[in-house]
Protein backbone atom coordinates (compact mmCIF):
# COMPACT_ATOMS: atom_id res chain seq x y z
CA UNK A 1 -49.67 -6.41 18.60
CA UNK A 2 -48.45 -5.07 22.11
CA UNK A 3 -45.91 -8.86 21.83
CA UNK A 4 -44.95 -7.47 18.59
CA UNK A 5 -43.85 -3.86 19.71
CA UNK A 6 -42.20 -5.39 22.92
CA UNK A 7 -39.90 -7.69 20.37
CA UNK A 8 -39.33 -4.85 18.42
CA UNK A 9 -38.06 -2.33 21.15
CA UNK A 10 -35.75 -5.44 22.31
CA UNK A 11 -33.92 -5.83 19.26
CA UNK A 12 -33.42 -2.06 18.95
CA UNK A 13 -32.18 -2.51 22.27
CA UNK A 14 -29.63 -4.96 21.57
CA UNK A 15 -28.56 -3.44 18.41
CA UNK A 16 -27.95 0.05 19.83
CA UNK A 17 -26.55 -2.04 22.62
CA UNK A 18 -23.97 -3.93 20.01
CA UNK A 19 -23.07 -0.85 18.22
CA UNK A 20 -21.95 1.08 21.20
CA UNK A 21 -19.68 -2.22 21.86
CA UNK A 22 -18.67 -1.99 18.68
CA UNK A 23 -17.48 1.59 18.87
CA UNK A 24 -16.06 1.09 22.23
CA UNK A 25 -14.01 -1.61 21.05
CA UNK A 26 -12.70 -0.36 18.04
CA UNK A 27 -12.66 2.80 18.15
CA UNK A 28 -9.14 3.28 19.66
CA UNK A 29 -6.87 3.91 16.83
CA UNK A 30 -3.50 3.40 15.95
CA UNK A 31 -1.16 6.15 17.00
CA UNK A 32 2.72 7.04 16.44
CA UNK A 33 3.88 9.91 18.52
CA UNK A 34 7.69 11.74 19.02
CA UNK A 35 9.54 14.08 21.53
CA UNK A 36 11.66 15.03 18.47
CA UNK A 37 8.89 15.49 15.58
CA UNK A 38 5.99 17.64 15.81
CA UNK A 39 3.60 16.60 13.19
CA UNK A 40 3.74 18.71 9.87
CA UNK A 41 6.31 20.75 11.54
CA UNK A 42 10.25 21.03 10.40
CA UNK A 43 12.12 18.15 11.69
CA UNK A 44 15.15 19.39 14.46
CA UNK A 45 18.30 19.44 11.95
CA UNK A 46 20.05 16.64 14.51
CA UNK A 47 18.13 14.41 12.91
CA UNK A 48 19.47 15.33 9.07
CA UNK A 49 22.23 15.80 6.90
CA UNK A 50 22.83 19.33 8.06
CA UNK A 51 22.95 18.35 11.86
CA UNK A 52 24.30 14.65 13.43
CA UNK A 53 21.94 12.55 11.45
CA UNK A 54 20.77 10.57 13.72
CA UNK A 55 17.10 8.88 13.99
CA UNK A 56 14.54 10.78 16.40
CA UNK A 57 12.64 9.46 19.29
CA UNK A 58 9.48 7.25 18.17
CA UNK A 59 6.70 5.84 20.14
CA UNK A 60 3.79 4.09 19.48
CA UNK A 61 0.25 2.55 21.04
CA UNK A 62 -3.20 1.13 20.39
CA UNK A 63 -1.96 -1.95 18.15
CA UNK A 64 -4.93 -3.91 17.27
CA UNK A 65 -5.79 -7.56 18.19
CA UNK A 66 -3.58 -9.96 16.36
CA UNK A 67 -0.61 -8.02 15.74
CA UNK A 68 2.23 -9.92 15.85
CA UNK A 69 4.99 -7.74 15.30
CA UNK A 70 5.75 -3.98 13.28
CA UNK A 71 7.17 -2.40 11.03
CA UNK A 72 8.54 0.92 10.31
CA UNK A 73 9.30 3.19 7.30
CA UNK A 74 10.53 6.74 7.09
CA UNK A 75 10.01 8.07 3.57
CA UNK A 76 10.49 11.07 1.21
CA UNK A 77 8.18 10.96 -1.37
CA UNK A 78 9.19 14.20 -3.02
CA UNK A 79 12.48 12.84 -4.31
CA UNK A 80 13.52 13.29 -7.83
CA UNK A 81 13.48 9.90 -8.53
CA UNK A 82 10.39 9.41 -6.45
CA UNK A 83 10.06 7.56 -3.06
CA UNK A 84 13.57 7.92 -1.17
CA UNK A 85 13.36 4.95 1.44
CA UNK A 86 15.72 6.71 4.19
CA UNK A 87 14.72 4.39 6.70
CA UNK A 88 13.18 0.32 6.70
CA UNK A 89 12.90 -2.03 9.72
CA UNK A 90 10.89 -5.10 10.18
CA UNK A 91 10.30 -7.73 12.54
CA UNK A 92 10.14 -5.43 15.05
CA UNK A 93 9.15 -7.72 18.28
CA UNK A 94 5.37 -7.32 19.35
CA UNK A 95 6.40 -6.18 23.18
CA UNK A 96 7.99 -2.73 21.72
CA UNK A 97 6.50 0.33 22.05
CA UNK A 98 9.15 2.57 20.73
CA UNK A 99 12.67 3.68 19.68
CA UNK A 100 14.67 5.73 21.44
CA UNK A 101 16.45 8.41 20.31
CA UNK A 102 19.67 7.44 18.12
CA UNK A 103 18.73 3.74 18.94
CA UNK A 104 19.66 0.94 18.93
CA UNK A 105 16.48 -0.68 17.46
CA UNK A 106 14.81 -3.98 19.44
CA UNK A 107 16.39 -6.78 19.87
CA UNK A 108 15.39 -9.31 17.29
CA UNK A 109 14.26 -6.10 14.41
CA UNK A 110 16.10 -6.33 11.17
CA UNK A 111 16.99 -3.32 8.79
CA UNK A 112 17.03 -3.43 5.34
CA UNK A 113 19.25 -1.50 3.16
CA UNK A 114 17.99 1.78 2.62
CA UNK A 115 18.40 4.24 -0.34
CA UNK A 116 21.84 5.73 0.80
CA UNK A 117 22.99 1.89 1.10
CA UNK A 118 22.96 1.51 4.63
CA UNK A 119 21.23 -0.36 6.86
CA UNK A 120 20.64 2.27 9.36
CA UNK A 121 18.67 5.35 9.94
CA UNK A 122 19.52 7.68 6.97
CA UNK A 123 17.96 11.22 7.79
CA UNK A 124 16.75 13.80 5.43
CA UNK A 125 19.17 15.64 2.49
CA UNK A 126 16.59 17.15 -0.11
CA UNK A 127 18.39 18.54 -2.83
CA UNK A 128 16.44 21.65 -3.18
CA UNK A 129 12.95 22.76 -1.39
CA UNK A 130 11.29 21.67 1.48
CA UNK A 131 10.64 18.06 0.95
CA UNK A 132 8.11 15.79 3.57
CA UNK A 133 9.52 12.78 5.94
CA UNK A 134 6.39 10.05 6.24
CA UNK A 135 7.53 7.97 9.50
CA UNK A 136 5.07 5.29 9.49
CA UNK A 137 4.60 2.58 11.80
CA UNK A 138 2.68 -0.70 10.94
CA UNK A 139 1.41 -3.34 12.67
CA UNK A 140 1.76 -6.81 11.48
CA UNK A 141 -0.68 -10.04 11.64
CA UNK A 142 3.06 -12.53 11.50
CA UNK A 143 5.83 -12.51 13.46
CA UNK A 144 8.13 -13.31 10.39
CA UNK A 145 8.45 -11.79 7.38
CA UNK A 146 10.48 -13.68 4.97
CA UNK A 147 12.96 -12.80 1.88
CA UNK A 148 12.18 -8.53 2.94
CA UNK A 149 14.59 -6.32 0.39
CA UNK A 150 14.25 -2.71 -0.16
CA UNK A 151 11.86 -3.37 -3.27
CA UNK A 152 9.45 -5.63 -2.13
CA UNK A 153 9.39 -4.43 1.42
CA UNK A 154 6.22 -2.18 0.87
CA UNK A 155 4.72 -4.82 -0.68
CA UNK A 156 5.42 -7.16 1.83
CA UNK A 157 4.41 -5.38 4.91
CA UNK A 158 1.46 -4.04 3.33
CA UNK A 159 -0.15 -7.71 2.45
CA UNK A 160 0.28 -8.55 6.38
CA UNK A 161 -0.67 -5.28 7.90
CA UNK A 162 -4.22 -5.11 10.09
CA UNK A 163 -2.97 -1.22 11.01
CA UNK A 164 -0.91 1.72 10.71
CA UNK A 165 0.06 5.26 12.09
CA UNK A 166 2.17 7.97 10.93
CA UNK A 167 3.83 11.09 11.63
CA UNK A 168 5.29 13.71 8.93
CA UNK A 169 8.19 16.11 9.67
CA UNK A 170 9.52 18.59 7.04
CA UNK A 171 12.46 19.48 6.10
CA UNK A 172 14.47 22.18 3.71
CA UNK A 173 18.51 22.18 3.99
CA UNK A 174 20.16 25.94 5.43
């Protein structure tokens, strides 16, 4: 009985053991941070129609095991016509951590034509009300995405991502 007990307690052991591992190793989560957008706060009007349009400051860390290169979206889902892509880039190498204010993007990233028709940043213009700006960063498990147009990139990135972070600025024109 006592052999029994002692056998128990061991594997409680290495399972508490295990799950504090576990924790330790995973826990660390994706994060996207800014020195121009405060999270759920109005974007700086620089960055939109109104001001000089140009893309803000964007950092990111804690990319998981695997990832290969990112992505990056900056959205307006409160269009009229639904999801406004103002913003697309993939193939963005594995070795950067950010984009600095008004860019250029990393050497070797690729931008896809956004819904103004560009393929550059394209800040926020709602028509009417305050509208939210989803800047989301993802991290990929290839190096390579192939054949990436505005309306499959969603699709695309999402069937190779292993994790992603965001940050959401607001916005309402003067």
């Amino acid at each position: 009985m006592k052999k029994i007990k002692v056998h128990i307690f061991t594997i409680l052991l290495v399972f508490i053991f295990m799950a504090g591992f576990i924790n330790t190793r995973y826990a660390r989560a994706m994060e996207l941070k800014s020195q121009d957008i405060t999270h759920n706060q109005s974007l700086p009007a620089v960055h939109t129609c109104d001001g000089k349009d140009v893309s803000p400051q964007l950092s990111w860390s804690g990319a998981p095991e695997g990832t290969k290169s990112f992505a990056l979206t900056c959205i307006d889902p409160e269009a009229p016509m639904g999801d406004f892509m103002h913003w697309l880039i993939y193939d963005i190498p594995v070795n950067a951590k950010s984009f600095s204010r008004v860019g250029p993007i990393p050497a070797g990233a690729k931008e896809v034509v956004n819904d103004f028709g560009k393929t550059s940043y394209g800040g926020p213009c709602p028509p009417s009300g305050t509208h939210r700006y989803f800047f989301t960063i993802y991290a990929l498990k290839t190096e390579n995405l192939l054949g990436v147009t505005k309306n499959n990139f969603l699709q695309k990135v999402k069937e190779n991502q292993l994790a992603t972070a965001q940050i959401m600025g607001l916005y309402k024109r003067r």
